[in-house]
PDB file of N, CA and C in Angstrom:
ATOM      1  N   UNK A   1     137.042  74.350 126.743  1.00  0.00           N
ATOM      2  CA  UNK A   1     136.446  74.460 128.075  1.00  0.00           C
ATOM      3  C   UNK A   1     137.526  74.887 129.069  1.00  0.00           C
ATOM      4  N   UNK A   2     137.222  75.564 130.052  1.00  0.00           N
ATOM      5  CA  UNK A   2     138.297  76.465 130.692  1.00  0.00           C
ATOM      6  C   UNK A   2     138.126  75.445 132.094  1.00  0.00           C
ATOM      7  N   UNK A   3     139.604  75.011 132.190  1.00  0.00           N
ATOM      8  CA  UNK A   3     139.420  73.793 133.274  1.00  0.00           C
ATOM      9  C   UNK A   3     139.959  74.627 134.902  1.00  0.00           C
ATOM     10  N   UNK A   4     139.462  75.954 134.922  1.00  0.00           N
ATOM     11  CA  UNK A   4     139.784  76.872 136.138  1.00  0.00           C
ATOM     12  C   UNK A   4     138.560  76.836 136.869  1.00  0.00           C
ATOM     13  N   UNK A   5     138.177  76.272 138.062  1.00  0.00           N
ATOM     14  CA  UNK A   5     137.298  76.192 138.870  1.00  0.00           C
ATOM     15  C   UNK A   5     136.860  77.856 139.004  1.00  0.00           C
ATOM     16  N   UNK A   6     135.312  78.140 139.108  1.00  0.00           N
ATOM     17  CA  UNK A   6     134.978  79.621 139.035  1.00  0.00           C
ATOM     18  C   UNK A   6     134.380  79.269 140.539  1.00  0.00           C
ATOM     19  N   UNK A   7     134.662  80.778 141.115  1.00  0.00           N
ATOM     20  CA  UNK A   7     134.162  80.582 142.724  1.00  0.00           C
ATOM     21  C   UNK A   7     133.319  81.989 142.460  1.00  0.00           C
ATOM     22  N   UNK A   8     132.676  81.754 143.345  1.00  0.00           N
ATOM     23  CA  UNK A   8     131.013  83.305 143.755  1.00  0.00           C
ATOM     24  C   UNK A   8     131.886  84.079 144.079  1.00  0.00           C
ATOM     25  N   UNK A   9     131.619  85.522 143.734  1.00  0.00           N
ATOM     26  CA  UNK A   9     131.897  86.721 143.733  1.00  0.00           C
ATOM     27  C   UNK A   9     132.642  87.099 145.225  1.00  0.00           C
ATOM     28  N   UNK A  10     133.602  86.986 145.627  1.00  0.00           N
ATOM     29  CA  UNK A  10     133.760  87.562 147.192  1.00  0.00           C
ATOM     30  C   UNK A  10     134.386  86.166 147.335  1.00  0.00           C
ATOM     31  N   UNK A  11     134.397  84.991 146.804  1.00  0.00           N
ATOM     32  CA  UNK A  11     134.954  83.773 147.388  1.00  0.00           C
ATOM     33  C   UNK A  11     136.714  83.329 146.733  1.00  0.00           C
ATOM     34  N   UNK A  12     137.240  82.708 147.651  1.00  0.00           N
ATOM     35  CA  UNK A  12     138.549  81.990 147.456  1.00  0.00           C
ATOM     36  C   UNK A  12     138.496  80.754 147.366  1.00  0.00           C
ATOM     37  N   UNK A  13     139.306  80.341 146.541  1.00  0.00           N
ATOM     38  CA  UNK A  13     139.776  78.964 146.718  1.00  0.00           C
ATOM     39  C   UNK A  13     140.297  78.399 147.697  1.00  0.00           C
ATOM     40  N   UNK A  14     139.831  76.828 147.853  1.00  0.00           N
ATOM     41  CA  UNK A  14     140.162  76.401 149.298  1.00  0.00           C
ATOM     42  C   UNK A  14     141.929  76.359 149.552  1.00  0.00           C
ATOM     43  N   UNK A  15     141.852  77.022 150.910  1.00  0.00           N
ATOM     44  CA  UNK A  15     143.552  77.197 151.278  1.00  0.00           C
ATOM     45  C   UNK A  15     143.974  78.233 150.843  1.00  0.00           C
ATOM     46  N   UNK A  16     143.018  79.226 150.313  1.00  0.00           N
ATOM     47  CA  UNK A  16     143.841  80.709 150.373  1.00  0.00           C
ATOM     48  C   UNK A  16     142.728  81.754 151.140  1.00  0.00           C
ATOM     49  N   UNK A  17     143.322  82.610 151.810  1.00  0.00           N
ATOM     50  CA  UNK A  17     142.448  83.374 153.167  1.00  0.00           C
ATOM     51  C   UNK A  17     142.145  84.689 152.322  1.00  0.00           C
ATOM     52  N   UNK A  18     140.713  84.910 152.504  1.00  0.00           N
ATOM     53  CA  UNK A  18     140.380  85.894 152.314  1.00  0.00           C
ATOM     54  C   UNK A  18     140.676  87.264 152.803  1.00  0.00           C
ATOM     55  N   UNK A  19     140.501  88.657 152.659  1.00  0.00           N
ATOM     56  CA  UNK A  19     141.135  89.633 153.588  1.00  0.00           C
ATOM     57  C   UNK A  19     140.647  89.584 154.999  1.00  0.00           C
ATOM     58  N   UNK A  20     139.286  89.243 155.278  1.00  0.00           N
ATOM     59  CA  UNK A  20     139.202  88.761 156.734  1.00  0.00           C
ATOM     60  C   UNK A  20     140.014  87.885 157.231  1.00  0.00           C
ATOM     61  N   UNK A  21     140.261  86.739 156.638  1.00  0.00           N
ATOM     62  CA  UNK A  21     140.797  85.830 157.423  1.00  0.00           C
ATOM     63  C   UNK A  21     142.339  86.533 157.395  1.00  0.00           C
ATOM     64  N   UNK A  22     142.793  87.249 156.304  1.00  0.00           N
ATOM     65  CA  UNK A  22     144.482  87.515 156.413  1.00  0.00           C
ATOM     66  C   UNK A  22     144.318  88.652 157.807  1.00  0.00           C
ATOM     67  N   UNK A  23     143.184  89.039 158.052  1.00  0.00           N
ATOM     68  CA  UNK A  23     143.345  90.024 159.641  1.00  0.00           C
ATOM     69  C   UNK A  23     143.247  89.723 160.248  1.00  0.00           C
ATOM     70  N   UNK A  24     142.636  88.046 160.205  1.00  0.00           N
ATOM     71  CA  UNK A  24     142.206  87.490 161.723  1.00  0.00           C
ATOM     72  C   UNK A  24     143.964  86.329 161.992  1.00  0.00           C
ATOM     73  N   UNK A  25     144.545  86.475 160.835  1.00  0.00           N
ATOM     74  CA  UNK A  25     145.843  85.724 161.195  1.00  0.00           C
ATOM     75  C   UNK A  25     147.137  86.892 161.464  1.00  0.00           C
ATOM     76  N   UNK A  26     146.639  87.939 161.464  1.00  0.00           N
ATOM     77  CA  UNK A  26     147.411  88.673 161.556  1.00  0.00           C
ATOM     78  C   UNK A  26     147.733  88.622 162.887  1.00  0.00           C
ATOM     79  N   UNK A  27     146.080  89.157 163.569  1.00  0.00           N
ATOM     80  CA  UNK A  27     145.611  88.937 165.021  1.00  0.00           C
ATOM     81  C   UNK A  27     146.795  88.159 165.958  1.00  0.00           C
ATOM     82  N   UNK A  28     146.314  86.607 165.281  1.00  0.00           N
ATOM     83  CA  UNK A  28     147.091  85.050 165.677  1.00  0.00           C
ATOM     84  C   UNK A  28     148.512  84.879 165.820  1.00  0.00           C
ATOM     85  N   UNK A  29     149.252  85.899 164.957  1.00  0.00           N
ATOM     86  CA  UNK A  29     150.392  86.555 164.793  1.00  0.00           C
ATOM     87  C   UNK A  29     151.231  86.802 165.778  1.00  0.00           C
ATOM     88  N   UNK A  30     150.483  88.191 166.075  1.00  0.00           N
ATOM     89  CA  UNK A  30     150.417  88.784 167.053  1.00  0.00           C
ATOM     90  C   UNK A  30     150.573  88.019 168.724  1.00  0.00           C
ATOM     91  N   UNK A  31     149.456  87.702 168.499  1.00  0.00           N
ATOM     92  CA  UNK A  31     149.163  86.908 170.580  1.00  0.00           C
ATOM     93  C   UNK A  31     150.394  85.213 170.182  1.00  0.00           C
ATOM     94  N   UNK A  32     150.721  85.297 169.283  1.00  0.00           N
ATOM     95  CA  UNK A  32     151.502  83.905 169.216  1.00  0.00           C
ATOM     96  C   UNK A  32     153.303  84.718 169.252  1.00  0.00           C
ATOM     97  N   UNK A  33     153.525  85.729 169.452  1.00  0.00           N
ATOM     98  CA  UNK A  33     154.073  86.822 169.688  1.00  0.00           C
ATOM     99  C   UNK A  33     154.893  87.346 170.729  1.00  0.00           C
ATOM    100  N   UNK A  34     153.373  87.280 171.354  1.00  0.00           N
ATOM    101  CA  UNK A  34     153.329  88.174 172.816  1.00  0.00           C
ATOM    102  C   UNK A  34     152.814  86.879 173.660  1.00  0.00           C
ATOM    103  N   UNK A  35     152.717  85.582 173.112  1.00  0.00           N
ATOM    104  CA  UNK A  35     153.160  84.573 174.053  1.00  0.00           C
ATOM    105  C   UNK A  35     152.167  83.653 174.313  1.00  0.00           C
ATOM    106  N   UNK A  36     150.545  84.000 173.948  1.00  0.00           N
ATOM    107  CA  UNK A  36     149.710  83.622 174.272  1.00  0.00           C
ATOM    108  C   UNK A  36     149.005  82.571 173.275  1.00  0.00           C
ATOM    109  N   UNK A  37     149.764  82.344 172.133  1.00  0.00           N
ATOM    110  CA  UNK A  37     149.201  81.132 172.127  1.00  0.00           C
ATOM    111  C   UNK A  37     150.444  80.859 171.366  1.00  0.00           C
ATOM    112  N   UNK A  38     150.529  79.254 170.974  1.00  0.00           N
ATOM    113  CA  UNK A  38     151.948  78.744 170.309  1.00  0.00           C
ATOM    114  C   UNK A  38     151.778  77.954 169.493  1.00  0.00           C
ATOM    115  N   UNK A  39     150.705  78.262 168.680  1.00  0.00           N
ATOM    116  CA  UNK A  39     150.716  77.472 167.017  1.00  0.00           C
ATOM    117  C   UNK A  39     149.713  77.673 166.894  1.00  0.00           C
ATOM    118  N   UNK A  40     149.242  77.854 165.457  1.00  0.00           N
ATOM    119  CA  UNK A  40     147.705  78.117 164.490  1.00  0.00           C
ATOM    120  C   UNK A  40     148.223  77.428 162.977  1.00  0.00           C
ATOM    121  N   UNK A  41     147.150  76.960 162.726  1.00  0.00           N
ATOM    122  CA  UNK A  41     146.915  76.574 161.388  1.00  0.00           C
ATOM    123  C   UNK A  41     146.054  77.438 160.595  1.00  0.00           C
ATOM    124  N   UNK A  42     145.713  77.470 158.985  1.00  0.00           N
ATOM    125  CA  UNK A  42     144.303  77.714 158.555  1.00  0.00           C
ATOM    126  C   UNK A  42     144.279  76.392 157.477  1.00  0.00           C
ATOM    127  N   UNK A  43     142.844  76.103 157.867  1.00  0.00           N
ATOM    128  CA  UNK A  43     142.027  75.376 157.015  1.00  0.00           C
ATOM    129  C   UNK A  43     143.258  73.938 156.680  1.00  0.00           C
ATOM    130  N   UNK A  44     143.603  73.470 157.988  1.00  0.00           N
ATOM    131  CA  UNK A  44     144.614  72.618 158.544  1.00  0.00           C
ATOM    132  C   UNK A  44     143.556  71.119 158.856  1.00  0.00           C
ATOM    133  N   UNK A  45     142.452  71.364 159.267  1.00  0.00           N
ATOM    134  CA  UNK A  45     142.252  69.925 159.867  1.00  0.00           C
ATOM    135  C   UNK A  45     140.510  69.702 159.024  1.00  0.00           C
ATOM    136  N   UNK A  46     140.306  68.593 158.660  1.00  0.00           N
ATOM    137  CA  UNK A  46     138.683  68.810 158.062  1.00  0.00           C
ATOM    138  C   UNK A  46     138.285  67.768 159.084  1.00  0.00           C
ATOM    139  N   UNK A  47     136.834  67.884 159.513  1.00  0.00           N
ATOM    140  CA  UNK A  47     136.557  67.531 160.705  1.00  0.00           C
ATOM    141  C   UNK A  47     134.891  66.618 160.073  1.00  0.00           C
ATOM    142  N   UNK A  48     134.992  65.238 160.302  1.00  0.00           N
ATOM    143  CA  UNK A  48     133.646  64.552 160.072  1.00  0.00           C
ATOM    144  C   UNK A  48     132.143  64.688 160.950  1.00  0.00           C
ATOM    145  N   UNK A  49     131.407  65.479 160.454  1.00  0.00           N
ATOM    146  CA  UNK A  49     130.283  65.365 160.918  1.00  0.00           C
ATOM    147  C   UNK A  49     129.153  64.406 160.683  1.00  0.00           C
ATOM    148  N   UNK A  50     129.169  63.655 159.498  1.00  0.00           N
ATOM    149  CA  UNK A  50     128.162  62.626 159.232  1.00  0.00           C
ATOM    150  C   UNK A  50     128.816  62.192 157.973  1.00  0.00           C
ATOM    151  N   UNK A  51     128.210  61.083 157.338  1.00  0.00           N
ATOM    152  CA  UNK A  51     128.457  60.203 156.488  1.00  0.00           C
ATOM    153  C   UNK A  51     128.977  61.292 155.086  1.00  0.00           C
ATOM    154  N   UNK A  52     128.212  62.291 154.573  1.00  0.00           N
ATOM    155  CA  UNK A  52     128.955  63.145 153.630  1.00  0.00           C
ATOM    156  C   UNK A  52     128.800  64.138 153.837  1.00  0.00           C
ATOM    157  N   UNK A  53     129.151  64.927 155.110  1.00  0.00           N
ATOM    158  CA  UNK A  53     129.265  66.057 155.509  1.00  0.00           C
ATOM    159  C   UNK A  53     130.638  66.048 156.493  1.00  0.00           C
ATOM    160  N   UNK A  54     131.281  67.187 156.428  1.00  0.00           N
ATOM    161  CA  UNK A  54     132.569  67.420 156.840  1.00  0.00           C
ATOM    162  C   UNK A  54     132.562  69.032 156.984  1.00  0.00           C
ATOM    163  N   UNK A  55     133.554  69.356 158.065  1.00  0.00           N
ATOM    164  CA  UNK A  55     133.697  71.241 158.450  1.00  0.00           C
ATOM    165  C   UNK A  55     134.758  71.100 158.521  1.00  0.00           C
ATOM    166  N   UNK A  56     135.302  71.925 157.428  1.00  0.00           N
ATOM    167  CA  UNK A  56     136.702  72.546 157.703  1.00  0.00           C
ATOM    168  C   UNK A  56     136.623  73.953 158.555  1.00  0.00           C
ATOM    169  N   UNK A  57     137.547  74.003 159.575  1.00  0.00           N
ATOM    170  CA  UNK A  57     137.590  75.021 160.017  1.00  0.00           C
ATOM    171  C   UNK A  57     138.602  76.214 159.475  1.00  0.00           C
ATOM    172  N   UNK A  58     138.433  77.568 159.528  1.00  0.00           N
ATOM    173  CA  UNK A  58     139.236  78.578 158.999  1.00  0.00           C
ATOM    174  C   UNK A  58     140.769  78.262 160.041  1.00  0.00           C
ATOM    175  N   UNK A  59     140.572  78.501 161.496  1.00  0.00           N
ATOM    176  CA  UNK A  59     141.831  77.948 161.999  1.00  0.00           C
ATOM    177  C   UNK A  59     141.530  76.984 163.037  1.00  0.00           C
ATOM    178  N   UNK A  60     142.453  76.382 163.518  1.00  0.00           N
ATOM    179  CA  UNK A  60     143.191  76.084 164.693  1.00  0.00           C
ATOM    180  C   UNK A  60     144.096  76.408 165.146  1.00  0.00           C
ATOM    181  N   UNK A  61     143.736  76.295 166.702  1.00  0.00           N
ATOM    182  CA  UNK A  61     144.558  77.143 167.649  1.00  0.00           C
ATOM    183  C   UNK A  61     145.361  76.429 168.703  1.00  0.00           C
ATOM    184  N   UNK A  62     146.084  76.630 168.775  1.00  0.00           N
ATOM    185  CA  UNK A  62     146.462  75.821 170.118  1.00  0.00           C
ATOM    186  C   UNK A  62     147.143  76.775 171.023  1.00  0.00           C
ATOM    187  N   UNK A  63     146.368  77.037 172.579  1.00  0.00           N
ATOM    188  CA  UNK A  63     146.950  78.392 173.146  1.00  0.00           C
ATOM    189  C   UNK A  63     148.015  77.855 174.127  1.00  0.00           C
ATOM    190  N   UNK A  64     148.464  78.922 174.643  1.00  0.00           N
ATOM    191  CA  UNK A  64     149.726  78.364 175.865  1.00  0.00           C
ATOM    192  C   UNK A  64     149.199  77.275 176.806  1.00  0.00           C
ATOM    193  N   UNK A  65     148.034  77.368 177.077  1.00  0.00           N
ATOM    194  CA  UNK A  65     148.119  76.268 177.740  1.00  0.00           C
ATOM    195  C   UNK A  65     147.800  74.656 177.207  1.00  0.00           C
ATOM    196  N   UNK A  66     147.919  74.860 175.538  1.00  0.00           N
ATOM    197  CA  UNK A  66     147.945  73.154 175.119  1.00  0.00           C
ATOM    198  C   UNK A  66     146.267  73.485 174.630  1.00  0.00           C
ATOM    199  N   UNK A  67     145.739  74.043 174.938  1.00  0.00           N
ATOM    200  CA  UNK A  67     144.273  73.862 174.630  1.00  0.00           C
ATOM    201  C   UNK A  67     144.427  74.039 173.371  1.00  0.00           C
ATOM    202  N   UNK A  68     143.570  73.049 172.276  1.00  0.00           N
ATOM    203  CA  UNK A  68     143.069  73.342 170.965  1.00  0.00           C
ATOM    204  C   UNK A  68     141.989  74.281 170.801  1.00  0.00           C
ATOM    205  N   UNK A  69     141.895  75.049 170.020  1.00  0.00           N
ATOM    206  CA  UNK A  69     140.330  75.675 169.877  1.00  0.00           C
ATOM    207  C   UNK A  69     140.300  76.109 168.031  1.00  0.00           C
ATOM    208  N   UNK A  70     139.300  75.886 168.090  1.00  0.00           N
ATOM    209  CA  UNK A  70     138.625  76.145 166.663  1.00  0.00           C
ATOM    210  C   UNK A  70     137.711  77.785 165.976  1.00  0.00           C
ATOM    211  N   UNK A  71     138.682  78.512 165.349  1.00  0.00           N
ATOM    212  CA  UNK A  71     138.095  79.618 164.975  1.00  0.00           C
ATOM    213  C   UNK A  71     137.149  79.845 163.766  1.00  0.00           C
ATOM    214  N   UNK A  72     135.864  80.208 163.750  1.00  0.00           N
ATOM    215  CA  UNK A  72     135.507  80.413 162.351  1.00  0.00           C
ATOM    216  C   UNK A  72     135.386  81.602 162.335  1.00  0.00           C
ATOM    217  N   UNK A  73     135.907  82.305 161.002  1.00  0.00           N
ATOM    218  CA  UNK A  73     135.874  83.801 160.725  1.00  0.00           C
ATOM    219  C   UNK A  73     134.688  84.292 159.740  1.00  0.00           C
ATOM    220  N   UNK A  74     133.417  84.708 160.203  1.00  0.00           N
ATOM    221  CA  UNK A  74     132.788  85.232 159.391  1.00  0.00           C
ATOM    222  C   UNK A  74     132.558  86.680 159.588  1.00  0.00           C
ATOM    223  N   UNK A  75     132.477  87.485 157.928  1.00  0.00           N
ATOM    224  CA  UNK A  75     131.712  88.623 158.187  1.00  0.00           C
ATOM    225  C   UNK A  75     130.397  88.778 158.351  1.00  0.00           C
ATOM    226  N   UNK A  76     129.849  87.930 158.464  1.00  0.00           N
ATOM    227  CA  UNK A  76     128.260  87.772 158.609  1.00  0.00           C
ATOM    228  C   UNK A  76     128.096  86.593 158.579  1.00  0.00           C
ATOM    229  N   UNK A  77     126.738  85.945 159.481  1.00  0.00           N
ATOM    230  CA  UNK A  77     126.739  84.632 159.795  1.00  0.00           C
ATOM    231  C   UNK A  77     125.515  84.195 159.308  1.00  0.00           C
ATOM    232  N   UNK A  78     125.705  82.865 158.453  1.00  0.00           N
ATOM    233  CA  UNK A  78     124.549  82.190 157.895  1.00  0.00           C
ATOM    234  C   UNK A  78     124.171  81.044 158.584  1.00  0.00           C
ATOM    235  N   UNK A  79     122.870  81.034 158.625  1.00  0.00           N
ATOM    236  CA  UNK A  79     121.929  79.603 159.456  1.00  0.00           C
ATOM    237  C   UNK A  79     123.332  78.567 158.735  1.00  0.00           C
ATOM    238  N   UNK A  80     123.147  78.126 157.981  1.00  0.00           N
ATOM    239  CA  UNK A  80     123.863  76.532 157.832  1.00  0.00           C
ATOM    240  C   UNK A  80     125.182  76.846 158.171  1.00  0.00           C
ATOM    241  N   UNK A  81     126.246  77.880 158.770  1.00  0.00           N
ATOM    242  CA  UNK A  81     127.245  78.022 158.999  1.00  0.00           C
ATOM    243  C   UNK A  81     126.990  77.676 160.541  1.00  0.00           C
ATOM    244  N   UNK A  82     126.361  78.526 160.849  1.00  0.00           N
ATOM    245  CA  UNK A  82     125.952  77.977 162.287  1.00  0.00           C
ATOM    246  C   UNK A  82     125.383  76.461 162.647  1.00  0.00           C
ATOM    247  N   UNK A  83     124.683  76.388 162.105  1.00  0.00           N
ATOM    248  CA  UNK A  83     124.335  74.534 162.408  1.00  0.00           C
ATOM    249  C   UNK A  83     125.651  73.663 162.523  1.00  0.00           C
ATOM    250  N   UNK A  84     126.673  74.098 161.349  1.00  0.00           N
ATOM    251  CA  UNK A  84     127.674  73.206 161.285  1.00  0.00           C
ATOM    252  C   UNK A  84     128.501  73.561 162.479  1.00  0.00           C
ATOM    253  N   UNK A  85     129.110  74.775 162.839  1.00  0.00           N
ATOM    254  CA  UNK A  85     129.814  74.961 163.958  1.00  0.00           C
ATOM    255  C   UNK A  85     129.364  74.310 165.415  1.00  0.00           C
ATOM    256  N   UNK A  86     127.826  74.348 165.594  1.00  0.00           N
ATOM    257  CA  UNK A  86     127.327  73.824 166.736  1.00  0.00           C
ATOM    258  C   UNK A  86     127.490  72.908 166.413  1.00  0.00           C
ATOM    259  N   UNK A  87     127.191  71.937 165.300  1.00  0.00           N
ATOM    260  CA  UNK A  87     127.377  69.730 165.648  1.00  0.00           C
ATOM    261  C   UNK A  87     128.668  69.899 165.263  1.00  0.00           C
ATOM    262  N   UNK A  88     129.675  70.451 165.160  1.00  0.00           N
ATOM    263  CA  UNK A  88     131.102  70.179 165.054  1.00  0.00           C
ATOM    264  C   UNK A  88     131.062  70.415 166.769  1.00  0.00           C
ATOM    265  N   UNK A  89     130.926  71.497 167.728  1.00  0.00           N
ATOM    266  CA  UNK A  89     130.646  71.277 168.979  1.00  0.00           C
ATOM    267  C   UNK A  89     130.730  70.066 169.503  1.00  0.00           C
ATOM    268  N   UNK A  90     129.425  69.913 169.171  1.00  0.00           N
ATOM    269  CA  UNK A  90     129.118  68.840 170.261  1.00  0.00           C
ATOM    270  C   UNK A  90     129.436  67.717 169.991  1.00  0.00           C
ATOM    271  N   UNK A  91     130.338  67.115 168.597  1.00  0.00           N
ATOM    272  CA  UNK A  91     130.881  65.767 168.320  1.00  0.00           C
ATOM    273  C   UNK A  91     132.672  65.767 169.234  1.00  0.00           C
ATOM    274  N   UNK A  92     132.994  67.261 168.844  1.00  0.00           N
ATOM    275  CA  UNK A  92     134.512  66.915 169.300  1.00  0.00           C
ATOM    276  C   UNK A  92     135.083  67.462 170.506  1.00  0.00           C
ATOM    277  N   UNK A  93     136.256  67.128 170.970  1.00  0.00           N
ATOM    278  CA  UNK A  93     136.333  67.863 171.866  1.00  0.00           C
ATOM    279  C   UNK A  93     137.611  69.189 171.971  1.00  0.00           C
ATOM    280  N   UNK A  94     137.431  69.945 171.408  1.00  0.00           N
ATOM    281  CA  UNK A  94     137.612  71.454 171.294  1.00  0.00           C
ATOM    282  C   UNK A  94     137.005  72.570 171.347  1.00  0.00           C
ATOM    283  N   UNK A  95     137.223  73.479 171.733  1.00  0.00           N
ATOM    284  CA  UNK A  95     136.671  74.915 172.166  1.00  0.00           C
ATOM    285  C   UNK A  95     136.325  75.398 170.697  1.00  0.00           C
ATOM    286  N   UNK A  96     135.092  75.721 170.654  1.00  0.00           N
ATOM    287  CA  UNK A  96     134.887  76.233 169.415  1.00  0.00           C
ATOM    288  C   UNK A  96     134.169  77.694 168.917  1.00  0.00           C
ATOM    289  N   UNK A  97     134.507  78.365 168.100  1.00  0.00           N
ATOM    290  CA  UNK A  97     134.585  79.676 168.563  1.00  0.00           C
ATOM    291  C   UNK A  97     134.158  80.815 167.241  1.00  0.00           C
ATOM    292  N   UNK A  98     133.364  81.370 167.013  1.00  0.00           N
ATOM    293  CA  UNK A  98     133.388  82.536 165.759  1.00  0.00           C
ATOM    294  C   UNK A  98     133.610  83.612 165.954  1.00  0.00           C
ATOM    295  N   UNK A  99     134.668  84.174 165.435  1.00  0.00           N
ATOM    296  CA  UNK A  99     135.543  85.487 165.051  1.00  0.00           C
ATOM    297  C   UNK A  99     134.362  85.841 163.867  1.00  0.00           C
ATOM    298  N   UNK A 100     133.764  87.383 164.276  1.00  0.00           N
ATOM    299  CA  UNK A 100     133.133  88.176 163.666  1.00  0.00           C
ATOM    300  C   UNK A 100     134.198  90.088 163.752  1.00  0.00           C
ATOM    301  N   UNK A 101     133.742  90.155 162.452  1.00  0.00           N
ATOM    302  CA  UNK A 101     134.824  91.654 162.577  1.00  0.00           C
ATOM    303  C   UNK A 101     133.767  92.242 162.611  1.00  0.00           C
ATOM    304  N   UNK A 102     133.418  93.284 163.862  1.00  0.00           N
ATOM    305  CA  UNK A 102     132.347  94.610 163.545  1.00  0.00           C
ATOM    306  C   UNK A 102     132.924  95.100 164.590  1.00  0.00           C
ATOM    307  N   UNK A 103     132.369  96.701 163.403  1.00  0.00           N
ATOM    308  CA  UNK A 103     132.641  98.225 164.528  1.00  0.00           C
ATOM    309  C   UNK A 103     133.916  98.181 164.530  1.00  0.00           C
ATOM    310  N   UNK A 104     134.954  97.986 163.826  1.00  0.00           N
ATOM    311  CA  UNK A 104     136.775  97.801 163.553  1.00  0.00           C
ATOM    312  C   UNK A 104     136.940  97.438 165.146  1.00  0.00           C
ATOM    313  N   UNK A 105     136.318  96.086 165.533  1.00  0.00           N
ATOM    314  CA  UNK A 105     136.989  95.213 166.799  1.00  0.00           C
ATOM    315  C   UNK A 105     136.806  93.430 166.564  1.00  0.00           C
ATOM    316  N   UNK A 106     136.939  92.487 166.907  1.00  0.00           N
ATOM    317  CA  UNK A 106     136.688  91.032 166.768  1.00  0.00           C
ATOM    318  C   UNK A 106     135.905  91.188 168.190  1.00  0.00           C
ATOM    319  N   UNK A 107     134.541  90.403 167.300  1.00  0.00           N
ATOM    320  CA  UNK A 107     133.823  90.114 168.438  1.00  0.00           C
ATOM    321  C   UNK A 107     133.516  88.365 168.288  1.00  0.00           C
ATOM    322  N   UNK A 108     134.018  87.651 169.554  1.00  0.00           N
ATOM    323  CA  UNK A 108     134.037  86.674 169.638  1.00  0.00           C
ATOM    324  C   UNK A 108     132.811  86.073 170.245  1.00  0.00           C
ATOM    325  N   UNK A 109     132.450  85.045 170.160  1.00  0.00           N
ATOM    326  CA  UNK A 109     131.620  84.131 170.332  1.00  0.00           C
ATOM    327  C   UNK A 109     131.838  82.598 170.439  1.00  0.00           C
ATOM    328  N   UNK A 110     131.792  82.007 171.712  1.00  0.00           N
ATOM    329  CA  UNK A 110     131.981  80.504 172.025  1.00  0.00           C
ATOM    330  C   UNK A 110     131.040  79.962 172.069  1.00  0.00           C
ATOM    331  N   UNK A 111     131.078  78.699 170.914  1.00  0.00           N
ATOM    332  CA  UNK A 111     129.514  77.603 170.381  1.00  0.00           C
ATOM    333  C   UNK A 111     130.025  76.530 171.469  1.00  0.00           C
TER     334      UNK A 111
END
């Protein structure tokens, strides 16, 4: 029996970034750089939403001014991805946020 966890077609193992996410840290790179923000994690903090449910987020952010905020990077967005980002919302208190790549730009969105 092959004791190598098999992941769906297009998926990574947890703690390694897919090519979206390696562009959206590239991004993070960048503005952490040129000054504007001063630390990011990925898939750094797992966050309790109910008794056996939990959201890890792709990053955290913390920008120049101390603010935390929470990025999720999807190329396309699914109902239960969204449910979870909104009650991760409204339990904690951080800016919370989905990084979508279309049309070769990041289009952002604050939940």
């Amino acid at each position: 029996m092959n004791s190598i966890k098999q992941y769906a077609k297009g998926r990574t193992p947890p703690g390694v970034m897919n090519n979206l996410e390696k562009r959206f840290a590239s991004l993070l790179d960048q503005q952490k750089t040129q000054g504007d923000i001063i630390w990011w994690a990925y898939e750094a903090i797992k966050l309790r939403l109910a008794k056996n449910t939990t959201y890890t987020a792709d990053f955290f952010v913390m920008n120049k001014d101390h603010e935390l905020q929470v990025f999720e990077v999807k190329g396309r967005w699914l109902a239960a991805a969204r449910v979870k980002i909104k009650v991760a919302a409204d339990l904690y208190p951080f800016r919370f946020y989905g990084a979508q790549w279309k049309n070769k730009e990041w289009w952002i969105e604050e939940f």
